[in-house]
PDB file of N, CA and C in Angstrom:
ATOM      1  N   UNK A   1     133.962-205.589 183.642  1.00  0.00           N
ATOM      2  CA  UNK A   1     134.239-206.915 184.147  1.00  0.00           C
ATOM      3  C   UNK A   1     134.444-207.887 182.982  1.00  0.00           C
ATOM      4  N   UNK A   2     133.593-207.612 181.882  1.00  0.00           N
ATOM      5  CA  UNK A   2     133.319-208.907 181.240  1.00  0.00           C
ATOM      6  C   UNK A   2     134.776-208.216 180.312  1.00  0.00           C
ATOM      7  N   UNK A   3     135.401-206.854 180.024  1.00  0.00           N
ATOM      8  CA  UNK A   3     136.863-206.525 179.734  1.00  0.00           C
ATOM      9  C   UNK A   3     137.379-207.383 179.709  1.00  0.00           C
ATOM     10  N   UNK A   4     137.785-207.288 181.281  1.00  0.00           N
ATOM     11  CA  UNK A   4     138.838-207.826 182.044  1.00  0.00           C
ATOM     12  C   UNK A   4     139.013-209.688 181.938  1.00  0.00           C
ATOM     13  N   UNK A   5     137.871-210.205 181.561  1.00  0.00           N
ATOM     14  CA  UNK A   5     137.671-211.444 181.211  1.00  0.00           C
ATOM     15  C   UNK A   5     138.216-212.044 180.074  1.00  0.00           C
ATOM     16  N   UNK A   6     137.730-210.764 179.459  1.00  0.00           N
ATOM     17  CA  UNK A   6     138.390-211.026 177.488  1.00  0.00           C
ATOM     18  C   UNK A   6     140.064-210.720 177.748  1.00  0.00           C
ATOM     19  N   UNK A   7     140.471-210.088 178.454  1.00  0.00           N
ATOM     20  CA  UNK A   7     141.979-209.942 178.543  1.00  0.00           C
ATOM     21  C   UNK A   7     142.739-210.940 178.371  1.00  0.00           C
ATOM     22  N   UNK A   8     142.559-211.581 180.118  1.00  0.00           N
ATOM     23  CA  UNK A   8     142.993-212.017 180.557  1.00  0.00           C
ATOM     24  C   UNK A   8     142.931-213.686 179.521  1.00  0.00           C
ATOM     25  N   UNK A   9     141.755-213.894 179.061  1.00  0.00           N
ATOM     26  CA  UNK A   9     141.342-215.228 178.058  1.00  0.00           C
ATOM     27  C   UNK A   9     142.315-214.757 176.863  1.00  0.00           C
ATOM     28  N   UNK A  10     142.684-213.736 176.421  1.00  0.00           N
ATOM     29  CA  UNK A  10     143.554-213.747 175.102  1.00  0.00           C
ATOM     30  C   UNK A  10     145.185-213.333 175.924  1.00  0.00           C
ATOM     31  N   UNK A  11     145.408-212.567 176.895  1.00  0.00           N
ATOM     32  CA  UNK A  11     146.551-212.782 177.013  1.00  0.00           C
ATOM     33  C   UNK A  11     146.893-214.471 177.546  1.00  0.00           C
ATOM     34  N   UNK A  12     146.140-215.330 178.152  1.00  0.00           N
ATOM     35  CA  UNK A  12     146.515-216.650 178.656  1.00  0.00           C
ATOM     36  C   UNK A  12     146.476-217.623 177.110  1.00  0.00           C
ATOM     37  N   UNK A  13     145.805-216.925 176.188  1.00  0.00           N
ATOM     38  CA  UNK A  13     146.080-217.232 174.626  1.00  0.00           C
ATOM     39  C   UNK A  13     147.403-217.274 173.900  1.00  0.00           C
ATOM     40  N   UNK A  14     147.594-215.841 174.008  1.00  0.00           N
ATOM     41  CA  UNK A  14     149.157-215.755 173.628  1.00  0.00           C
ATOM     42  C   UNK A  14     150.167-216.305 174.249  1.00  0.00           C
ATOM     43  N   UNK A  15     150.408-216.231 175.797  1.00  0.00           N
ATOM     44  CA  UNK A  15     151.236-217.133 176.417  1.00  0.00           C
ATOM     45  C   UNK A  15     151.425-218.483 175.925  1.00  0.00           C
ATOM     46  N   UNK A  16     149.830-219.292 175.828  1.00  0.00           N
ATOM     47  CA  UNK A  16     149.944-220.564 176.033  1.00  0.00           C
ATOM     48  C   UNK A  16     150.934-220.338 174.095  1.00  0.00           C
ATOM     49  N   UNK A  17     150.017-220.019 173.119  1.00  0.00           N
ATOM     50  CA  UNK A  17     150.402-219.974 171.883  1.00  0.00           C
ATOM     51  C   UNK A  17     152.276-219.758 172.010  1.00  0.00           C
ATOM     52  N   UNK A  18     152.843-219.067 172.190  1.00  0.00           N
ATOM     53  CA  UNK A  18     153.954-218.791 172.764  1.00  0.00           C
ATOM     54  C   UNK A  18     154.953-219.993 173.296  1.00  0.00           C
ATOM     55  N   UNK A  19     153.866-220.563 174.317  1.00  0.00           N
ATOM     56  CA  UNK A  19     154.884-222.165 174.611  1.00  0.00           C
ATOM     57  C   UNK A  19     154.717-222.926 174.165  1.00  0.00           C
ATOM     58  N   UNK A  20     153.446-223.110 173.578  1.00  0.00           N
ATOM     59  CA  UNK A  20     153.784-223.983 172.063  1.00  0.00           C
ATOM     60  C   UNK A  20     154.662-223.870 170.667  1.00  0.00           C
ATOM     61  N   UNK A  21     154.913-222.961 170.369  1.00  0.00           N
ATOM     62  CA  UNK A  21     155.642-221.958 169.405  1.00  0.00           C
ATOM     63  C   UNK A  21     157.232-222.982 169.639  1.00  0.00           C
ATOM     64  N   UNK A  22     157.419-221.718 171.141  1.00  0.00           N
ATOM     65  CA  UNK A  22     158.954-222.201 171.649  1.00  0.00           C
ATOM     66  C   UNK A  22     159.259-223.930 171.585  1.00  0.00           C
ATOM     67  N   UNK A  23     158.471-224.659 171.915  1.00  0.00           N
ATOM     68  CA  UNK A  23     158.331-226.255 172.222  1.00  0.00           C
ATOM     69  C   UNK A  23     158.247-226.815 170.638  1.00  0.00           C
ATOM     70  N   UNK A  24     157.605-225.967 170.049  1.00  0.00           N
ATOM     71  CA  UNK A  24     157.554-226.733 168.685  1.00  0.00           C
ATOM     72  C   UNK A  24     156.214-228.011 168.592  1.00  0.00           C
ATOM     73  N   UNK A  25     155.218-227.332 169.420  1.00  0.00           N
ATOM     74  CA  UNK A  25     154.466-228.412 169.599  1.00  0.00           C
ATOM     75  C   UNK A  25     153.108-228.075 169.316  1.00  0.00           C
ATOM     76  N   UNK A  26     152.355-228.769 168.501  1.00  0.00           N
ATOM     77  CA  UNK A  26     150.582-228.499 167.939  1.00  0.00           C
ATOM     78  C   UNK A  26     149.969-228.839 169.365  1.00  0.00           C
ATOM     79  N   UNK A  27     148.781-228.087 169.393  1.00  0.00           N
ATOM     80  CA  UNK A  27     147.927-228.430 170.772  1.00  0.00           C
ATOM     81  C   UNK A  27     147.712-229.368 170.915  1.00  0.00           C
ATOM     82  N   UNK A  28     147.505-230.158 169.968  1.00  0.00           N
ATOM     83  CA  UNK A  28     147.313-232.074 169.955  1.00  0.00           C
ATOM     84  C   UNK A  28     148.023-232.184 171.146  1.00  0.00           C
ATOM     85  N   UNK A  29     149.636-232.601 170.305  1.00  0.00           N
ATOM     86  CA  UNK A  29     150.519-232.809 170.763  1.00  0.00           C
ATOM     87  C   UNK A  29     151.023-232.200 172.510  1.00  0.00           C
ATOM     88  N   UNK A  30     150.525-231.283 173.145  1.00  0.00           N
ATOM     89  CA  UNK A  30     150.606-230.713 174.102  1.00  0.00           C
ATOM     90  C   UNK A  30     149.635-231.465 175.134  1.00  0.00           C
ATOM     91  N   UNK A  31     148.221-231.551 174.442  1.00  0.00           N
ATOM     92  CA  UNK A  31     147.149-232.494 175.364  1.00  0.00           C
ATOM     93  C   UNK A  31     147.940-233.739 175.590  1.00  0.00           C
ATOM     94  N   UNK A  32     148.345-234.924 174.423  1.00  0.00           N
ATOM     95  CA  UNK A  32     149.040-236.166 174.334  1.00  0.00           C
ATOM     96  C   UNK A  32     149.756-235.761 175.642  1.00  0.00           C
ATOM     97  N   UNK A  33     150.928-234.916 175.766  1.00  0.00           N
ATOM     98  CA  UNK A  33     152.170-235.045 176.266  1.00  0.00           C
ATOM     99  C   UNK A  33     151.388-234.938 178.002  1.00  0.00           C
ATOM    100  N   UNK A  34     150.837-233.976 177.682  1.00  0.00           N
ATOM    101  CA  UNK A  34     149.766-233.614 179.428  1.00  0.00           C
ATOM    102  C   UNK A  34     149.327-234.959 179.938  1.00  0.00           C
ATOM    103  N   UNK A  35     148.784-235.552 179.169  1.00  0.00           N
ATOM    104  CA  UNK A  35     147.807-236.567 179.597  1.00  0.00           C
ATOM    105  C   UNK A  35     148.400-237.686 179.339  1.00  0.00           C
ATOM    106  N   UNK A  36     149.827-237.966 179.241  1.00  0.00           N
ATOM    107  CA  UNK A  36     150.824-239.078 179.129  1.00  0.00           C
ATOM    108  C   UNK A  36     151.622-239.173 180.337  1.00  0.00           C
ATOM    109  N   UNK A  37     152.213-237.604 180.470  1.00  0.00           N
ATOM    110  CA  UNK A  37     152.474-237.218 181.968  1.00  0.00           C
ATOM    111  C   UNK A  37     151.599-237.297 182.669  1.00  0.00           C
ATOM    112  N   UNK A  38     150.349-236.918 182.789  1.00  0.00           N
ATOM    113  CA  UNK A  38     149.528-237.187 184.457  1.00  0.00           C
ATOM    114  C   UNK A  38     149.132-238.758 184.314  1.00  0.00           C
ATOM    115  N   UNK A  39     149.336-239.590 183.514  1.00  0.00           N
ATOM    116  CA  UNK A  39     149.515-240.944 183.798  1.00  0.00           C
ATOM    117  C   UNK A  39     149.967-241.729 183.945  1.00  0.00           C
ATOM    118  N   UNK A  40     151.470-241.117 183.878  1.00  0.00           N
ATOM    119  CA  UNK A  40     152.553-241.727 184.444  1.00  0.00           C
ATOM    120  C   UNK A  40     153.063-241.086 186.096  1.00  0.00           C
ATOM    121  N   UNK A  41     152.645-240.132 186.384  1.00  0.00           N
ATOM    122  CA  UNK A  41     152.158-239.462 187.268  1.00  0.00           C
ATOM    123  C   UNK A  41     152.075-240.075 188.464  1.00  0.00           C
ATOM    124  N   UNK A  42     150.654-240.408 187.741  1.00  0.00           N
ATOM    125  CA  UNK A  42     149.674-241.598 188.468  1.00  0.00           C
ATOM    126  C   UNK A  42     149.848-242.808 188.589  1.00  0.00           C
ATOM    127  N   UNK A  43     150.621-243.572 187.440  1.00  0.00           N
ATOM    128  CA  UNK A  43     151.130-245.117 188.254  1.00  0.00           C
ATOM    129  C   UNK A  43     152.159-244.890 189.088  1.00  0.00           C
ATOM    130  N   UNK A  44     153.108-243.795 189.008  1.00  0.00           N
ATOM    131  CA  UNK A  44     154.199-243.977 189.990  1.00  0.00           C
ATOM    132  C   UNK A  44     153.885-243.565 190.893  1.00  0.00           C
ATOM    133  N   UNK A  45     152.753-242.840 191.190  1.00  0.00           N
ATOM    134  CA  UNK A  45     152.090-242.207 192.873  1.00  0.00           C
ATOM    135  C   UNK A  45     151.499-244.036 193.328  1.00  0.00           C
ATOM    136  N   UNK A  46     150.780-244.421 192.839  1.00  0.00           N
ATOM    137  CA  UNK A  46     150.080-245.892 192.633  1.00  0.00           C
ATOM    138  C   UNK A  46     151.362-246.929 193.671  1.00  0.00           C
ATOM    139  N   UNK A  47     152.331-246.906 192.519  1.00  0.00           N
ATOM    140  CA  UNK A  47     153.442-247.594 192.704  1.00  0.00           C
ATOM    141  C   UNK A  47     154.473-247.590 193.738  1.00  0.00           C
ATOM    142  N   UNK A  48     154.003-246.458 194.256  1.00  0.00           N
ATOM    143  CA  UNK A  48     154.892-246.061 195.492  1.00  0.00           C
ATOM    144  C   UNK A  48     153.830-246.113 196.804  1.00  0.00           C
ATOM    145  N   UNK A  49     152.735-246.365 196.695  1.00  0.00           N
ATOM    146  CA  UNK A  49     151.392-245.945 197.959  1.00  0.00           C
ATOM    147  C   UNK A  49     151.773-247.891 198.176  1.00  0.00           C
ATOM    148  N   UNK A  50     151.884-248.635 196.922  1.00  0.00           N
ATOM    149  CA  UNK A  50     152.028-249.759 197.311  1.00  0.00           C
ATOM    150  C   UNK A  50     152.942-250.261 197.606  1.00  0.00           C
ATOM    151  N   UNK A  51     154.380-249.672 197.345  1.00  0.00           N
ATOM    152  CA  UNK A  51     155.926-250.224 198.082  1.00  0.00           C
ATOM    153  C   UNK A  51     155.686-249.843 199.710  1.00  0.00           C
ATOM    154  N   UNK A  52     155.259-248.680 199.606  1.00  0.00           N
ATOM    155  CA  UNK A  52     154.565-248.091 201.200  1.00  0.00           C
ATOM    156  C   UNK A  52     153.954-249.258 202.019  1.00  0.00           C
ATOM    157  N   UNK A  53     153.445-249.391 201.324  1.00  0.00           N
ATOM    158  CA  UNK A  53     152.036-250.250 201.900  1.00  0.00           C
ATOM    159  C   UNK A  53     152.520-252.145 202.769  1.00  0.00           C
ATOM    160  N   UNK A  54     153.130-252.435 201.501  1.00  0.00           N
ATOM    161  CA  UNK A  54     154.373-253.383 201.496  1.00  0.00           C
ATOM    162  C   UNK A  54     154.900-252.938 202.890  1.00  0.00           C
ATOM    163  N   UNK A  55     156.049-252.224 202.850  1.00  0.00           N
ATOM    164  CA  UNK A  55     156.746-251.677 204.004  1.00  0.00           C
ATOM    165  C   UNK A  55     156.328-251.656 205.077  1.00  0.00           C
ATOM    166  N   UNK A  56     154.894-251.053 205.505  1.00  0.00           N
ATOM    167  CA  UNK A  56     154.319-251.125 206.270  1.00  0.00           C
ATOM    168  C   UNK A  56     153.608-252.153 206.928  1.00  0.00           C
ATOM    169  N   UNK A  57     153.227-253.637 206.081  1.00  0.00           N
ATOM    170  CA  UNK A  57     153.208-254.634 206.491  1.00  0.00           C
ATOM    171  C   UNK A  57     154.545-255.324 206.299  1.00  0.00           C
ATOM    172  N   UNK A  58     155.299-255.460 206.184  1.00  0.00           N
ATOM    173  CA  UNK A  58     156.494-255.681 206.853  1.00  0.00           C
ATOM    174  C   UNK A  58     156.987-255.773 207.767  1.00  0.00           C
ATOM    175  N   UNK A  59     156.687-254.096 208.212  1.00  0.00           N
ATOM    176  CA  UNK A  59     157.129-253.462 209.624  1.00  0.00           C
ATOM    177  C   UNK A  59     156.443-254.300 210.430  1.00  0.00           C
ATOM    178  N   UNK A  60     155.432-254.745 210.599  1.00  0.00           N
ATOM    179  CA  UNK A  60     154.190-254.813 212.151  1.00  0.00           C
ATOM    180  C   UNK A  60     154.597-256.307 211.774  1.00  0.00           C
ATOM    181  N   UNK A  61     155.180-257.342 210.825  1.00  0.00           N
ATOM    182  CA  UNK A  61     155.076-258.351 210.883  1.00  0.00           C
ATOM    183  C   UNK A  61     156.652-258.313 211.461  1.00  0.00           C
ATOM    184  N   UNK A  62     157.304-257.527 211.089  1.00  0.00           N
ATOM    185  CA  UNK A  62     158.805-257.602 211.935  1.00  0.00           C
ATOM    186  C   UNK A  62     158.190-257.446 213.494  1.00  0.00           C
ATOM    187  N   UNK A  63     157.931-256.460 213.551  1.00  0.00           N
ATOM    188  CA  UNK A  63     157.406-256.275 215.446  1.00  0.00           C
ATOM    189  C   UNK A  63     156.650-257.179 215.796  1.00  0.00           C
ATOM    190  N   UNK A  64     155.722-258.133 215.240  1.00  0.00           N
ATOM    191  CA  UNK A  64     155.255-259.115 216.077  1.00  0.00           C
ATOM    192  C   UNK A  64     155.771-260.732 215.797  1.00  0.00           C
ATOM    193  N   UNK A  65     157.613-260.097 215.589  1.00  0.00           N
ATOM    194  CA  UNK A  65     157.874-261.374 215.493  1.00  0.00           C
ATOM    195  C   UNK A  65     158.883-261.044 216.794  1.00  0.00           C
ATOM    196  N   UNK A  66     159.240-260.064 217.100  1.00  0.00           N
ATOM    197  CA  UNK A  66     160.077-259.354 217.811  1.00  0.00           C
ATOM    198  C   UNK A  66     160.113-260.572 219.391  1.00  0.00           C
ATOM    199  N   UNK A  67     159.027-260.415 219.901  1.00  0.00           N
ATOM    200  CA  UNK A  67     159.145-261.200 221.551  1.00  0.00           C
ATOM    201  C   UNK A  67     159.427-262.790 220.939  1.00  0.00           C
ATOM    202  N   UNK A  68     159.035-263.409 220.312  1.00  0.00           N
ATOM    203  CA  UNK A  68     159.838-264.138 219.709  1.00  0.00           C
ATOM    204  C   UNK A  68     161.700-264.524 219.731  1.00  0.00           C
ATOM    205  N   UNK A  69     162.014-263.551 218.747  1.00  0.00           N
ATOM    206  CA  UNK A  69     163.622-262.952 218.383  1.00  0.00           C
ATOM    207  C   UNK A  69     163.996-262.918 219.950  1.00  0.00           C
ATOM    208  N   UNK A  70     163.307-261.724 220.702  1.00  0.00           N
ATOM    209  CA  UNK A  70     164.339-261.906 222.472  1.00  0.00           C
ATOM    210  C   UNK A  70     163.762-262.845 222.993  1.00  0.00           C
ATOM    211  N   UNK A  71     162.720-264.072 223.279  1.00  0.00           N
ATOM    212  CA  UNK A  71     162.850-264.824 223.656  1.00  0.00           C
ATOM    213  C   UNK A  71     164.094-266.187 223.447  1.00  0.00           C
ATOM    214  N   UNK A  72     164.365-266.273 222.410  1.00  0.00           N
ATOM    215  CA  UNK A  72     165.213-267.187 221.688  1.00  0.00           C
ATOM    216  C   UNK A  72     166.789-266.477 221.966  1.00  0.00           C
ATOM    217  N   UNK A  73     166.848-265.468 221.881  1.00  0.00           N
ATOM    218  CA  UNK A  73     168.051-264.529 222.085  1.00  0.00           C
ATOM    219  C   UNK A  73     168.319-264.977 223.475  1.00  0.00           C
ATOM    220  N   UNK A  74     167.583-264.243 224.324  1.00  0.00           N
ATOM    221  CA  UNK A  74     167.454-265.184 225.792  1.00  0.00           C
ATOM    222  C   UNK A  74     167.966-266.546 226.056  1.00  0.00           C
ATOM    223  N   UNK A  75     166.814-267.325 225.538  1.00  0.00           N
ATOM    224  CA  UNK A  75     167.421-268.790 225.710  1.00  0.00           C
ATOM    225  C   UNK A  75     169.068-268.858 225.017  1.00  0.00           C
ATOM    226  N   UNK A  76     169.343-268.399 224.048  1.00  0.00           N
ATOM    227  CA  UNK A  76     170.402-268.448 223.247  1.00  0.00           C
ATOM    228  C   UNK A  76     172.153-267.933 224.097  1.00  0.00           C
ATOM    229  N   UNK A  77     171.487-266.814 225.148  1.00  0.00           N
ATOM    230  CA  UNK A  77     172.570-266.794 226.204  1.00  0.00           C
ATOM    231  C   UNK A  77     172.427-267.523 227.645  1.00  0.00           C
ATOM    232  N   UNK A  78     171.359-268.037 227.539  1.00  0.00           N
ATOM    233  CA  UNK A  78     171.099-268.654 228.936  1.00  0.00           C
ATOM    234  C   UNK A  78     172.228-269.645 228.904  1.00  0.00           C
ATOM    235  N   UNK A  79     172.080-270.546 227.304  1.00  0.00           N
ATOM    236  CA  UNK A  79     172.805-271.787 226.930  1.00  0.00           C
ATOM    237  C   UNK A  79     173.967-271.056 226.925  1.00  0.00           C
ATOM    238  N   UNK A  80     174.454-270.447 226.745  1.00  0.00           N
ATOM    239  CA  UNK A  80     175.863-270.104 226.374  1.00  0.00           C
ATOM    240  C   UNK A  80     177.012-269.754 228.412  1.00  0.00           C
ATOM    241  N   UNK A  81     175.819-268.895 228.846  1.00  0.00           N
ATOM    242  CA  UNK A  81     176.541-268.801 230.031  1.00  0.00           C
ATOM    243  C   UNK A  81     176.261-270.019 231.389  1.00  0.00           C
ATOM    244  N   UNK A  82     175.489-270.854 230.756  1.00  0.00           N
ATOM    245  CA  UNK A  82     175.465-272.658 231.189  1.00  0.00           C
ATOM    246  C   UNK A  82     176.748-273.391 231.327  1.00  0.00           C
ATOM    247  N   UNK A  83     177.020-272.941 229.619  1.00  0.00           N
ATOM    248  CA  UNK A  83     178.307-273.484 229.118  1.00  0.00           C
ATOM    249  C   UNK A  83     179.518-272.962 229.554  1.00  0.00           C
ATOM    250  N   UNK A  84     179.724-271.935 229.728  1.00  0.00           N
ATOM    251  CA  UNK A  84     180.784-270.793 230.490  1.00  0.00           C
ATOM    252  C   UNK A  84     180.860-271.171 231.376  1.00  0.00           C
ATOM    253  N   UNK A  85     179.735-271.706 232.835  1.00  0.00           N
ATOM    254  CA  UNK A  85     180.165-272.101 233.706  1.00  0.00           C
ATOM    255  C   UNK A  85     180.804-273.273 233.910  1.00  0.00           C
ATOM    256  N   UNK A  86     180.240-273.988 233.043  1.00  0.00           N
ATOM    257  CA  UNK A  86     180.671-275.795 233.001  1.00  0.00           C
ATOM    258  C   UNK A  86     181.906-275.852 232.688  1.00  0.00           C
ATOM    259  N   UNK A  87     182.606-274.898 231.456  1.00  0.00           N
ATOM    260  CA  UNK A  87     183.470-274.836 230.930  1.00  0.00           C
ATOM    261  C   UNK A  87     185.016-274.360 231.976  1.00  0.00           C
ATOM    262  N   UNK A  88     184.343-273.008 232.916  1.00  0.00           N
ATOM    263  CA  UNK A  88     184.943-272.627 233.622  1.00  0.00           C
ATOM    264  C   UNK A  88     186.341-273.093 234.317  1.00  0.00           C
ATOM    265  N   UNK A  89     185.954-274.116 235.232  1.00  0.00           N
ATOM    266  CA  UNK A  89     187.027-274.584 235.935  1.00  0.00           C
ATOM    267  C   UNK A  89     188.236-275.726 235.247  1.00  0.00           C
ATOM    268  N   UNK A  90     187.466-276.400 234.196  1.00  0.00           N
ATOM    269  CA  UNK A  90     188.606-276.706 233.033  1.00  0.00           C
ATOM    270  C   UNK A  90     189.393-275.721 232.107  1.00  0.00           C
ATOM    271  N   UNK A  91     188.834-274.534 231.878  1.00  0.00           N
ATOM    272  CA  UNK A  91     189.478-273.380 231.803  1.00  0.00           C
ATOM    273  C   UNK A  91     190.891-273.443 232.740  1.00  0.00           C
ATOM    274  N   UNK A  92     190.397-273.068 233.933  1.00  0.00           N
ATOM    275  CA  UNK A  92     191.245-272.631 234.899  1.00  0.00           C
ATOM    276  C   UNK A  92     192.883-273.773 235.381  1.00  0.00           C
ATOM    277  N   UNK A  93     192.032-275.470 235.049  1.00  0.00           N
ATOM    278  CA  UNK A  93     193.054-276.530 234.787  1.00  0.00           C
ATOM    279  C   UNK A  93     193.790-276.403 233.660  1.00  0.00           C
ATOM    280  N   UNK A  94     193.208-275.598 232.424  1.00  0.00           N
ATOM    281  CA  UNK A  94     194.549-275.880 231.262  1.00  0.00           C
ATOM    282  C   UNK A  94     195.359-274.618 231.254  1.00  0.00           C
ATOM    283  N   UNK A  95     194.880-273.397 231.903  1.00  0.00           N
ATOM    284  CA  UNK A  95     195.489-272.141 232.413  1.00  0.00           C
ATOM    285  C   UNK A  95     196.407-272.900 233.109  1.00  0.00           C
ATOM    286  N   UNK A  96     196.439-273.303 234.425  1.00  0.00           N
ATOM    287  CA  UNK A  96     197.469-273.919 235.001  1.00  0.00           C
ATOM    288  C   UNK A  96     198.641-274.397 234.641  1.00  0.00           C
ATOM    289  N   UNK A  97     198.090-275.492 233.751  1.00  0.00           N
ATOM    290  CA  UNK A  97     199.174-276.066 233.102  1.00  0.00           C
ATOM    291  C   UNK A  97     199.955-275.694 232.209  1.00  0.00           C
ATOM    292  N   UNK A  98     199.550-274.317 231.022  1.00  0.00           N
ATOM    293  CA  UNK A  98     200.119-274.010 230.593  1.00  0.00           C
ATOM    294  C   UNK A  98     200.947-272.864 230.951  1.00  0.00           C
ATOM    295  N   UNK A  99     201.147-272.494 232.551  1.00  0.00           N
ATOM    296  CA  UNK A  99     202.014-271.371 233.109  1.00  0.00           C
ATOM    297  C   UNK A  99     202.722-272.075 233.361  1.00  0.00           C
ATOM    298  N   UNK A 100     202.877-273.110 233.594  1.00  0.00           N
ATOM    299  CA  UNK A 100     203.410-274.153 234.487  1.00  0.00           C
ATOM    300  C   UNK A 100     204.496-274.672 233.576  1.00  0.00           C
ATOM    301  N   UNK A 101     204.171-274.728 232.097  1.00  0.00           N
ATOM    302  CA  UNK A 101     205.073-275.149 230.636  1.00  0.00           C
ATOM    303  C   UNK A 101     205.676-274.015 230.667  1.00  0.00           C
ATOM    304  N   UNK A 102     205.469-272.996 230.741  1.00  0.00           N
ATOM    305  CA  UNK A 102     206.051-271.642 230.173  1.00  0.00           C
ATOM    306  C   UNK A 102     207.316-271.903 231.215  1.00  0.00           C
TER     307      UNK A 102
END
């Protein structure tokens, strides 16, 4: 068992030695780069939980503006087909008159 321990600890030796080699990089330099990446990582996980977050109060402040928006929408055609009717039959007087030119 305790073999198989030593193996596996010197072959995960040589590997790692190996991608440092290929990379051109001292173990320093490998921790730095690790621990530069998982902290940039980490503000942009950060940075995005809070555009989320944003978004999400957004959303519920859009929806409880919503009965609002169709109330006013409402009133907004009530007035309009008020006006359509009023408008209507002077419609229908300058229709007249202008078949009447033709």
């Amino acid at each position: 068992m305790m073999k198989t321990v030593f193996k596996i600890m010197g072959a995960t030796a040589v590997v790692a030695g190996a991608y440092l080699y290929s990379r051109n990089e001292t173990p320093s330099e490998f921790v730095e780069r690790a621990k530069s990446t998982y902290y940039d990582k980490k503000q942009k996980t950060a940075d995005w939980k809070d555009a989320y977050d944003g978004f999400k109060d957004a959303m519920a402040h859009f929806k409880s503006q919503l009965p609002i928006l169709e109330s006013t929408v409402s009133e907004i055609q009530r007035d309009v087909d008020d006006a359509m009717f009023k408008i209507q039959p002077r419609l229908e007087e300058i229709n007249k008159y202008s078949e009447k030119m033709k």
